[in-house]
C-alpha atoms as a PDB file:
ATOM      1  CA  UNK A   1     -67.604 -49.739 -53.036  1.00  0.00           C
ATOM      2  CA  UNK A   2     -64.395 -49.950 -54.845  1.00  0.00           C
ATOM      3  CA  UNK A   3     -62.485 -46.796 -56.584  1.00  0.00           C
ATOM      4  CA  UNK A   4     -61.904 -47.116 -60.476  1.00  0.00           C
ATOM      5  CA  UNK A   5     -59.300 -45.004 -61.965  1.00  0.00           C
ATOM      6  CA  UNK A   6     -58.696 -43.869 -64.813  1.00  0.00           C
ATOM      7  CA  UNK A   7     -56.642 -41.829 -67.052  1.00  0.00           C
ATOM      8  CA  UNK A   8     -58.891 -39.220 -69.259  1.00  0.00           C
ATOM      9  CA  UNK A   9     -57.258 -37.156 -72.322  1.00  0.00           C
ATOM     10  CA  UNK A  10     -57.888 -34.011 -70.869  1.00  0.00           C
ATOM     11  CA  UNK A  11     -56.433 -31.089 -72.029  1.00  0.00           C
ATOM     12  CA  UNK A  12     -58.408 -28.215 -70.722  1.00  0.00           C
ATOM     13  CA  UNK A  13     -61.149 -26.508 -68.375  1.00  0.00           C
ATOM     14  CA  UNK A  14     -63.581 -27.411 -71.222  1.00  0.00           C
ATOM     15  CA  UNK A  15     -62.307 -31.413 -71.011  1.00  0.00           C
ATOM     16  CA  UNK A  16     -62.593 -31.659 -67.517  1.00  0.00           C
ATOM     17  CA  UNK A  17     -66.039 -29.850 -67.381  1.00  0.00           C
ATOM     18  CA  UNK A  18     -67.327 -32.349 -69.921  1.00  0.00           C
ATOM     19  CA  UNK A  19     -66.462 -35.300 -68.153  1.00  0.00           C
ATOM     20  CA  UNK A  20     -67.669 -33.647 -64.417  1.00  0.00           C
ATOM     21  CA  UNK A  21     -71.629 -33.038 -66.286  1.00  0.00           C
ATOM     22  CA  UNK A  22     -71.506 -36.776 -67.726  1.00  0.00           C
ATOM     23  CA  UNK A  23     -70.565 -38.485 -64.528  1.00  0.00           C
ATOM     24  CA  UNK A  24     -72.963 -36.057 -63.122  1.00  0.00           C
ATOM     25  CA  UNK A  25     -75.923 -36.930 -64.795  1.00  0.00           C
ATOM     26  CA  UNK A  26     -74.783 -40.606 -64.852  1.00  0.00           C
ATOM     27  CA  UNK A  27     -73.777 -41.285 -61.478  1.00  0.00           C
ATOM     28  CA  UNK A  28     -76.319 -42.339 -58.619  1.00  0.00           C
ATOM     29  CA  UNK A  29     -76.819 -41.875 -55.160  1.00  0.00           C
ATOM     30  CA  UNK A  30     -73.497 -42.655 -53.295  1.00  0.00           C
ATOM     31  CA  UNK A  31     -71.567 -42.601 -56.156  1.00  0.00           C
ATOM     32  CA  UNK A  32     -68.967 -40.340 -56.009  1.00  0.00           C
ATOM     33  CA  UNK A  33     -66.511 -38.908 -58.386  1.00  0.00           C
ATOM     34  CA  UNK A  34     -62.536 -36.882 -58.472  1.00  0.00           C
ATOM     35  CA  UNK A  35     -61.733 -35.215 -61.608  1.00  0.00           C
ATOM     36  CA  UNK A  36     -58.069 -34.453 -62.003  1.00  0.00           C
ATOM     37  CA  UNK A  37     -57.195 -32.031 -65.316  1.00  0.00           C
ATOM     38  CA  UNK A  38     -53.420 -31.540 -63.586  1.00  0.00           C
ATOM     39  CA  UNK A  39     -52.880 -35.246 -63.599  1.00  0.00           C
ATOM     40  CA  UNK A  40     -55.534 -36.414 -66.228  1.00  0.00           C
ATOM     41  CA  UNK A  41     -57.271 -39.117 -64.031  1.00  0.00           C
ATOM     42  CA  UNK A  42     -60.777 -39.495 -63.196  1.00  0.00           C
ATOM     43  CA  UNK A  43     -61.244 -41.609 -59.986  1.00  0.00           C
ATOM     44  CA  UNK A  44     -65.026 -42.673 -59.410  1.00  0.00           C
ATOM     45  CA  UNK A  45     -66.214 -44.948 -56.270  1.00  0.00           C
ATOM     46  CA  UNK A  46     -69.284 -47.131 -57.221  1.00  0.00           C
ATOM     47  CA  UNK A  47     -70.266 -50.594 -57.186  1.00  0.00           C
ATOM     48  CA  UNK A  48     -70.589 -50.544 -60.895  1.00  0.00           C
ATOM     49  CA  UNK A  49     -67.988 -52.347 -62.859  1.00  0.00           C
ATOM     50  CA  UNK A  50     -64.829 -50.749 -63.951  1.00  0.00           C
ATOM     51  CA  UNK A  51     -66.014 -50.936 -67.780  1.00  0.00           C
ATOM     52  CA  UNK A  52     -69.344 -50.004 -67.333  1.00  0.00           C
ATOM     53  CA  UNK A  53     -67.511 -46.757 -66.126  1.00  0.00           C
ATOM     54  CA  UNK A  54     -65.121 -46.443 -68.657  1.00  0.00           C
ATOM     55  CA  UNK A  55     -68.108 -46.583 -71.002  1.00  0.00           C
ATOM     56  CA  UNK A  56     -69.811 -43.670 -69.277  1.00  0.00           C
ATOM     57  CA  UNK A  57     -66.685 -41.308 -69.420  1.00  0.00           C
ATOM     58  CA  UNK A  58     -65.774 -42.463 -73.058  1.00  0.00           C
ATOM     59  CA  UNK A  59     -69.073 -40.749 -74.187  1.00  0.00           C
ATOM     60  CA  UNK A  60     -66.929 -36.674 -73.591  1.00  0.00           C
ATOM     61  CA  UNK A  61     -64.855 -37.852 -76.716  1.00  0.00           C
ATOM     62  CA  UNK A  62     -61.861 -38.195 -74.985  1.00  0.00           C
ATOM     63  CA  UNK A  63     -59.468 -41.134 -75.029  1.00  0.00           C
ATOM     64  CA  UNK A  64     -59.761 -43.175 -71.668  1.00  0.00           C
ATOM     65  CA  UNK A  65     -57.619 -46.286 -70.151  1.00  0.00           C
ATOM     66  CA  UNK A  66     -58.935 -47.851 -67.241  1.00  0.00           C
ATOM     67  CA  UNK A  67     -55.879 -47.575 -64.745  1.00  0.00           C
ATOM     68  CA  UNK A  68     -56.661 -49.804 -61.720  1.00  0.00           C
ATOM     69  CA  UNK A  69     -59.172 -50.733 -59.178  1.00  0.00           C
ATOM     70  CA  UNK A  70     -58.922 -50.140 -55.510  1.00  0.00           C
ATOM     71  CA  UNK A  71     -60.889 -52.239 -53.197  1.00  0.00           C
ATOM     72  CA  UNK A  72     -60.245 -50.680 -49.934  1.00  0.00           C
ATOM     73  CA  UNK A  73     -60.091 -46.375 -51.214  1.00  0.00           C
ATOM     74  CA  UNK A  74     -62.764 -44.356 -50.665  1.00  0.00           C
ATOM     75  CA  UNK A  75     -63.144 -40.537 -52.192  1.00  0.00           C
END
């Protein structure tokens, strides 16, 4: 599985919190998920594609730019 990252418009505990339930609720078994509020990024590991993701994390409200795929990370 490859690791999407992402950087998230995260300002505060509240921010962060909303993205960790979504992903939470979204993600499946395997999937796994790093939520940054220090450096703003969101890193998730999945087979799903990196849009399909960005989709998911865009539904907290917060502005999100797909960063980069890594083939070979795991979390």
């Amino acid at each position: 599985m490859a690791v999407h990252t992402y950087n998230v418009a995260m300002t505060c505990g509240g921010c962060s919190g909303a993205v960790t339930r979504i992903l939470t609720k979204q993600l499946g078994e395997g999937e796994k998920f790093d939520v940054n509020l220090e450096a703003k990024t969101v890193k998730v590991q999945t087979a799903r594609s990196a849009d399909e993701i960005k989709e998911i994390i865009a539904k907290c409200g917060k502005a999100t730019t797909f960063v980069s795929t890594d083939d070979a990370a795991s979390l």
